[in-house]
PDB file of N, CA and C in Angstrom:
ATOM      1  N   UNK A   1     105.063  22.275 131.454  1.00  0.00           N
ATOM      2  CA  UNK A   1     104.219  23.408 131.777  1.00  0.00           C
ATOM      3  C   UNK A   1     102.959  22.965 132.525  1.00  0.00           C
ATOM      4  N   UNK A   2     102.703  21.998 132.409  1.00  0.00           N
ATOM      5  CA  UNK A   2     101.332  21.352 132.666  1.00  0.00           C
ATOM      6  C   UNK A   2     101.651  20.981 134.607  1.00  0.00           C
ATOM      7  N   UNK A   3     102.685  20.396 134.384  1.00  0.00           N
ATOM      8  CA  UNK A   3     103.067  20.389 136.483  1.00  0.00           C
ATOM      9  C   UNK A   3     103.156  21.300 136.960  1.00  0.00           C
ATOM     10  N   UNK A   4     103.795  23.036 136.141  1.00  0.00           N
ATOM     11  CA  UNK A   4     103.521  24.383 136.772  1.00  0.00           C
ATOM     12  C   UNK A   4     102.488  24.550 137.272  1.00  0.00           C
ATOM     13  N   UNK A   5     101.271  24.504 136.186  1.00  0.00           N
ATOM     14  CA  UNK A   5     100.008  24.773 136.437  1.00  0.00           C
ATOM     15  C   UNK A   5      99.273  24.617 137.424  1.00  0.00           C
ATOM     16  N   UNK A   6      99.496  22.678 137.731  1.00  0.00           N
ATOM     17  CA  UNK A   6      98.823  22.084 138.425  1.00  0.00           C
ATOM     18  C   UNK A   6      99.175  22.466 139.596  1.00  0.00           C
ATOM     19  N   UNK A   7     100.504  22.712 140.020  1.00  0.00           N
ATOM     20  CA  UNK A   7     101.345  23.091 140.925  1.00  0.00           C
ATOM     21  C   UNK A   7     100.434  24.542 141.626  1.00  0.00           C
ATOM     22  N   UNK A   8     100.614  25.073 141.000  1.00  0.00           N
ATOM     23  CA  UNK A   8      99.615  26.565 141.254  1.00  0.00           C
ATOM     24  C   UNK A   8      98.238  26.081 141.588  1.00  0.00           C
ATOM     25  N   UNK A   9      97.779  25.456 140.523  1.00  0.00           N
ATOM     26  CA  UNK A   9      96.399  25.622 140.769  1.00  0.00           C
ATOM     27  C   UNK A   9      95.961  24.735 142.536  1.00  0.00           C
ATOM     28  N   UNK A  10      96.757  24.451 142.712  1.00  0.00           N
ATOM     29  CA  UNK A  10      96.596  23.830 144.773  1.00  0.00           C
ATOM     30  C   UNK A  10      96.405  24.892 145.646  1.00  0.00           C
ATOM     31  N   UNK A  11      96.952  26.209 145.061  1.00  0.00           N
ATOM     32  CA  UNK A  11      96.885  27.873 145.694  1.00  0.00           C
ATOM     33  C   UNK A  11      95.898  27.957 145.715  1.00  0.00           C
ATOM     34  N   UNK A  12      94.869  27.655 144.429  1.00  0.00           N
ATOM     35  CA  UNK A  12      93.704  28.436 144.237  1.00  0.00           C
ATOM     36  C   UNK A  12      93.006  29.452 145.253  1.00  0.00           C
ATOM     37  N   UNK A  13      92.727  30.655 145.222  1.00  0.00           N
ATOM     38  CA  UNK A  13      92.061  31.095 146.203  1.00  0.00           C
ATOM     39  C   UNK A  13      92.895  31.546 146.918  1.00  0.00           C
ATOM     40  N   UNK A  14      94.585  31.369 147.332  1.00  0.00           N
ATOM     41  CA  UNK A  14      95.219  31.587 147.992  1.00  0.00           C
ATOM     42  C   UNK A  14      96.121  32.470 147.948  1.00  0.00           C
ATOM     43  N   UNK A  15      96.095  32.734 146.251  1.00  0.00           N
ATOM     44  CA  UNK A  15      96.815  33.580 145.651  1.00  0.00           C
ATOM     45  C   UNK A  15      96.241  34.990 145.781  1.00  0.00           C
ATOM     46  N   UNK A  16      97.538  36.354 145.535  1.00  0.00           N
ATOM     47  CA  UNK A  16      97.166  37.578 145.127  1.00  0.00           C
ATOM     48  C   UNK A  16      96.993  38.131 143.744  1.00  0.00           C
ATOM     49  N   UNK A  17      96.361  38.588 143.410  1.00  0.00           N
ATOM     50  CA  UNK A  17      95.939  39.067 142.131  1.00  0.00           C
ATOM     51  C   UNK A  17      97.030  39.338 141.211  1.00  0.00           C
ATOM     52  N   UNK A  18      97.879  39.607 141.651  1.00  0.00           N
ATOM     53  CA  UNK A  18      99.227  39.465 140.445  1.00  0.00           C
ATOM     54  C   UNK A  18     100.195  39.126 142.026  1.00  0.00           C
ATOM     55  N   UNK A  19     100.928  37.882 140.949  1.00  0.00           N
ATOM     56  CA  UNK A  19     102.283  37.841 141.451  1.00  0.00           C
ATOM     57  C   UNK A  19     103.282  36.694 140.444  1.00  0.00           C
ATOM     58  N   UNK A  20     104.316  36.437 141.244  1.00  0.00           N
ATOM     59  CA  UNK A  20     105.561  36.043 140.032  1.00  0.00           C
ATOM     60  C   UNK A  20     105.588  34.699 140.316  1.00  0.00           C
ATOM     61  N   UNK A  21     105.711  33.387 139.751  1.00  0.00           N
ATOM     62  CA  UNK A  21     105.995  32.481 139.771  1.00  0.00           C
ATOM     63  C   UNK A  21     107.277  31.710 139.302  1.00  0.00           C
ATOM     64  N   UNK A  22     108.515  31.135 139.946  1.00  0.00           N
ATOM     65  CA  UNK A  22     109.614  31.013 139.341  1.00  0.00           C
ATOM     66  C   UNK A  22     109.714  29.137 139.769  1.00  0.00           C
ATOM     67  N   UNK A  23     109.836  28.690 138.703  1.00  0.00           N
ATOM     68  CA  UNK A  23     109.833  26.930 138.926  1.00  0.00           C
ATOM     69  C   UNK A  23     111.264  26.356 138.427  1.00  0.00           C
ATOM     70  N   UNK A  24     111.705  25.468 138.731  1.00  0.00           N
ATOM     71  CA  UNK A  24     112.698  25.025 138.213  1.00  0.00           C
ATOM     72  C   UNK A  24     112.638  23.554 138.347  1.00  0.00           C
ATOM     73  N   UNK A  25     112.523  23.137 136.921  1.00  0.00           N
ATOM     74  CA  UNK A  25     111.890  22.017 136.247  1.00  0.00           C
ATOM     75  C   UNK A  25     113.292  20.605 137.050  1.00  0.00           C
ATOM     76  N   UNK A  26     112.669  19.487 137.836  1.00  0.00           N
ATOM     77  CA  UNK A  26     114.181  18.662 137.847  1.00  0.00           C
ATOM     78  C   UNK A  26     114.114  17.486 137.172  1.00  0.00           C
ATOM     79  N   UNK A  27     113.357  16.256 137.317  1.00  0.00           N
ATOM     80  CA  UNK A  27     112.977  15.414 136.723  1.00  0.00           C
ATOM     81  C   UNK A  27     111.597  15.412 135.989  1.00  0.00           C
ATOM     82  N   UNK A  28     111.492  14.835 134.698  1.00  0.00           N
ATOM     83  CA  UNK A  28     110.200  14.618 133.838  1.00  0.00           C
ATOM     84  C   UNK A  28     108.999  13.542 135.027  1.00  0.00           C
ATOM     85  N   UNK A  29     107.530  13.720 135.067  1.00  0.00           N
ATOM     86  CA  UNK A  29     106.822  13.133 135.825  1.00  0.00           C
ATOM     87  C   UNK A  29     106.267  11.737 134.557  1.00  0.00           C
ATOM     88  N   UNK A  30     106.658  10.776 134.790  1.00  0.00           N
ATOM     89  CA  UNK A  30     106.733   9.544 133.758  1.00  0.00           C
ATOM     90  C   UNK A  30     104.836   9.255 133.806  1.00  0.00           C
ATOM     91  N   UNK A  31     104.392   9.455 133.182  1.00  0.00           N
ATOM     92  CA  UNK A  31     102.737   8.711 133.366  1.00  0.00           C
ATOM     93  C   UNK A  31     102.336   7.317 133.321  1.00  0.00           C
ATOM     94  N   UNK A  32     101.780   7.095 134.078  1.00  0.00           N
ATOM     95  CA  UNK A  32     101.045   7.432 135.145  1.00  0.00           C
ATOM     96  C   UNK A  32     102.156   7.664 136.469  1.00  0.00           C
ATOM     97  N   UNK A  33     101.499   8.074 136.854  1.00  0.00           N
ATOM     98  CA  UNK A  33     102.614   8.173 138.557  1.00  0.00           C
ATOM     99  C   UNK A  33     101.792   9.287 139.471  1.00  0.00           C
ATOM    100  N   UNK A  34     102.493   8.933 140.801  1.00  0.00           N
ATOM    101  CA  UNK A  34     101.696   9.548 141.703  1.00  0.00           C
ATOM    102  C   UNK A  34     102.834  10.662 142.273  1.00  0.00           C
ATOM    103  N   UNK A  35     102.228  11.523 142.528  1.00  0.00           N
ATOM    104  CA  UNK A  35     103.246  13.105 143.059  1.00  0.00           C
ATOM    105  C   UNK A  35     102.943  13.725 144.178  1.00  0.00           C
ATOM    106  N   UNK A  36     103.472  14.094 144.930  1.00  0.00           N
ATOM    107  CA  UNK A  36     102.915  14.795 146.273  1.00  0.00           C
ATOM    108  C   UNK A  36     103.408  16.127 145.907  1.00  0.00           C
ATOM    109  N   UNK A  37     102.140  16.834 146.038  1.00  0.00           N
ATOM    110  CA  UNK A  37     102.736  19.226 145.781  1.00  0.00           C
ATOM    111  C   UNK A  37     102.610  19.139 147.335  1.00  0.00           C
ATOM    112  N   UNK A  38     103.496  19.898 147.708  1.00  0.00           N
ATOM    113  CA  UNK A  38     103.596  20.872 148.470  1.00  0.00           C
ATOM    114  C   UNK A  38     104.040  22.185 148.704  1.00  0.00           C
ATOM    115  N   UNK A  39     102.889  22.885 149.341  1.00  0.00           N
ATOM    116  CA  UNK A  39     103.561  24.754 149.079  1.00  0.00           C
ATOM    117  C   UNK A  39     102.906  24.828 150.732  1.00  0.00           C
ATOM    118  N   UNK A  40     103.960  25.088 150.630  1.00  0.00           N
ATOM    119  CA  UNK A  40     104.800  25.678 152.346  1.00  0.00           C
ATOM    120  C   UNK A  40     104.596  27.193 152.281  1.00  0.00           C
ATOM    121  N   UNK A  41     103.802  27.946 153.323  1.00  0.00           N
ATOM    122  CA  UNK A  41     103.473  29.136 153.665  1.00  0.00           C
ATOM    123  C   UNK A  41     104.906  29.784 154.353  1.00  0.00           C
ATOM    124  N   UNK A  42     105.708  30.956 153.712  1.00  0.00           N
ATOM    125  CA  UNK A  42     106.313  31.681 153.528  1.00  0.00           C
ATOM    126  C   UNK A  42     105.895  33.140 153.983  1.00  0.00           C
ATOM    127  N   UNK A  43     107.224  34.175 154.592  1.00  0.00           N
ATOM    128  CA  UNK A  43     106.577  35.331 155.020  1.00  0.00           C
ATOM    129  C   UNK A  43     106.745  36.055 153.628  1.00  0.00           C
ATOM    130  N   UNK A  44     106.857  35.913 152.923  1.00  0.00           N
ATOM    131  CA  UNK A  44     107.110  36.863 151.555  1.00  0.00           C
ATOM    132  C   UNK A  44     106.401  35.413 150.490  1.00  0.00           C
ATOM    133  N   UNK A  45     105.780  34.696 150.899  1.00  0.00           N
ATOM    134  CA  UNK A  45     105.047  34.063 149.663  1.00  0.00           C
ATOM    135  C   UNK A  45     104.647  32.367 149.986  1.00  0.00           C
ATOM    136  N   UNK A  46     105.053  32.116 149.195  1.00  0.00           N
ATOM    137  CA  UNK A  46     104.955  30.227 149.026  1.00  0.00           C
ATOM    138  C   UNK A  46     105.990  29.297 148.318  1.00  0.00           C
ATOM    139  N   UNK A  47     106.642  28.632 148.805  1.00  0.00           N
ATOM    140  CA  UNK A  47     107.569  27.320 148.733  1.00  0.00           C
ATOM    141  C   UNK A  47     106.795  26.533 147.954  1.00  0.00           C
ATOM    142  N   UNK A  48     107.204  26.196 146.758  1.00  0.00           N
ATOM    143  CA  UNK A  48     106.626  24.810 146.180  1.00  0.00           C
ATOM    144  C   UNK A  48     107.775  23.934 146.087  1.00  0.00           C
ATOM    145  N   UNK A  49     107.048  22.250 146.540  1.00  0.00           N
ATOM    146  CA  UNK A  49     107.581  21.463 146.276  1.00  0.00           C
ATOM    147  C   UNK A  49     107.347  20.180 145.325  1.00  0.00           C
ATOM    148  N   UNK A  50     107.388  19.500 144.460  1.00  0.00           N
ATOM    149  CA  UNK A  50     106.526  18.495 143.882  1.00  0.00           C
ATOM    150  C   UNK A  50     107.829  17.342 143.879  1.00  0.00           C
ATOM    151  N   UNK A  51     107.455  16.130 144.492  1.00  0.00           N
ATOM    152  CA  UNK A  51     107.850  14.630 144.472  1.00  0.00           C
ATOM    153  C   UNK A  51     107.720  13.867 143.964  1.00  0.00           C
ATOM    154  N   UNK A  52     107.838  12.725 143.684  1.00  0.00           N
ATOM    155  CA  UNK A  52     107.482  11.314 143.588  1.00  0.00           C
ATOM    156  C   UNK A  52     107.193  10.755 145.306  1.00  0.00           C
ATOM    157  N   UNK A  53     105.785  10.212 144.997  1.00  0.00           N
ATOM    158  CA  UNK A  53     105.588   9.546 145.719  1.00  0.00           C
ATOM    159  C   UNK A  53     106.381   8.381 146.585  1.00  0.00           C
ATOM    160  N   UNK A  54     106.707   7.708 144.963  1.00  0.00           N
ATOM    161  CA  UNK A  54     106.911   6.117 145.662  1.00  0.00           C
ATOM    162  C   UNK A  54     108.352   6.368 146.032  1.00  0.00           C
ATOM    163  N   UNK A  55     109.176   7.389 144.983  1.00  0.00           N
ATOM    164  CA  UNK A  55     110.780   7.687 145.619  1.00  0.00           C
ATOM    165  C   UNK A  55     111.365   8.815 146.246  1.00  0.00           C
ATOM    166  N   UNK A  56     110.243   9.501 146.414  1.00  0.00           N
ATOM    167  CA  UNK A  56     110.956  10.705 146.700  1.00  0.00           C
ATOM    168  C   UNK A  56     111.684  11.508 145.582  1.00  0.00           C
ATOM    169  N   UNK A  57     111.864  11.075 144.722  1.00  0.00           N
ATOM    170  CA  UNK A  57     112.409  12.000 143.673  1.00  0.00           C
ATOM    171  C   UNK A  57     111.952  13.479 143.341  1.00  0.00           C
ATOM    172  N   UNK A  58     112.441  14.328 143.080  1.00  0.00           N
ATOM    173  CA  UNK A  58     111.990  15.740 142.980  1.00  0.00           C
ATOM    174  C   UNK A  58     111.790  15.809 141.195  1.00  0.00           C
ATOM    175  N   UNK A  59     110.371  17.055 141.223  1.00  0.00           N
ATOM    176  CA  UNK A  59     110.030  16.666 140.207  1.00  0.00           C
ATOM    177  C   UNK A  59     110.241  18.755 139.603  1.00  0.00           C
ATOM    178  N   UNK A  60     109.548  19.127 140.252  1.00  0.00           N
ATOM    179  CA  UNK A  60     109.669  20.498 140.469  1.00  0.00           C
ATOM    180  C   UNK A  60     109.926  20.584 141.708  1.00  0.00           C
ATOM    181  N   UNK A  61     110.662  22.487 141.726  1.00  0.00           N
ATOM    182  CA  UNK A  61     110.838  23.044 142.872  1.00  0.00           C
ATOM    183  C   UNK A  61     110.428  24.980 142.379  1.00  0.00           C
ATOM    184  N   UNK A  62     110.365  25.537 143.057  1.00  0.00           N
ATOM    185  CA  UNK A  62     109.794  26.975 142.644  1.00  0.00           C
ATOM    186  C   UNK A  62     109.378  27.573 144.393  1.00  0.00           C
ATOM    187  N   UNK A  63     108.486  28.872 143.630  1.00  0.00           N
ATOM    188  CA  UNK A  63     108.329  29.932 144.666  1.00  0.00           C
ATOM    189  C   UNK A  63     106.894  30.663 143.868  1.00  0.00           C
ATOM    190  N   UNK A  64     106.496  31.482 144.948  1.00  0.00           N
ATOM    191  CA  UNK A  64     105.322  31.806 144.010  1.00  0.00           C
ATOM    192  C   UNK A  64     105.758  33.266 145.187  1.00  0.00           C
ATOM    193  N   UNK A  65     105.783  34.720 144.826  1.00  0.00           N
ATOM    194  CA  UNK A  65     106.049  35.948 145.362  1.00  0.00           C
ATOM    195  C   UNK A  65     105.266  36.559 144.801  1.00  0.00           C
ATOM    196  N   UNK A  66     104.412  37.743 146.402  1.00  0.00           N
ATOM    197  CA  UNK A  66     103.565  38.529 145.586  1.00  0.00           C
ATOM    198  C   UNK A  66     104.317  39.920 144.694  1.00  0.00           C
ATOM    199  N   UNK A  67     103.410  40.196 143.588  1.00  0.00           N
ATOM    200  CA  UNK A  67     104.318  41.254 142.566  1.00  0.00           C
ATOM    201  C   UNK A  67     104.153  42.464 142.906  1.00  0.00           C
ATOM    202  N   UNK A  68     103.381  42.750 144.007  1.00  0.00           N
ATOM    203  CA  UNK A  68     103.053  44.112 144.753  1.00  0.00           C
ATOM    204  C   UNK A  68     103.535  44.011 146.142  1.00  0.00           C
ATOM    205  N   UNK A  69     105.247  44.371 146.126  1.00  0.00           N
ATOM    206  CA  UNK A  69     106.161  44.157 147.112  1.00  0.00           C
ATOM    207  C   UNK A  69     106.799  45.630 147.088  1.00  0.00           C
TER     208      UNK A  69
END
């Protein structure tokens, strides 16, 4: 829950006042380790992506859609 968060919280400011967030958890992020988020601007919302740095491994993947559609 804690990589959702963080995941979002990179929007900050970017977000609409209500909307839906759907993540789908792939690999555990081992600590310490380094992660690259990325959320890719979408015509209906935002692409999230979260990595591993050093492998590329996927850590999360999701969407963030506004709820006033």
């Amino acid at each position: 829950m804690w990589l959702k968060a963080r995941t979002l919280a990179v929007l900050q400011g970017r977000l609409p006042d209500a909307y839906t967030a759907e993540v789908a958890f792939k690999l555990p992020v081992l600590l310490p380790a380094n992660i690259a988020i990325v959320a890719a601007r979408e015509p209906d919302g935002w692409a999230l992506d979260v990595r591993s740095v050093k492998s590329g491994k996927p850590h999360l993947s999701g969407s963030v859609r506004d709820a006033v559609r």
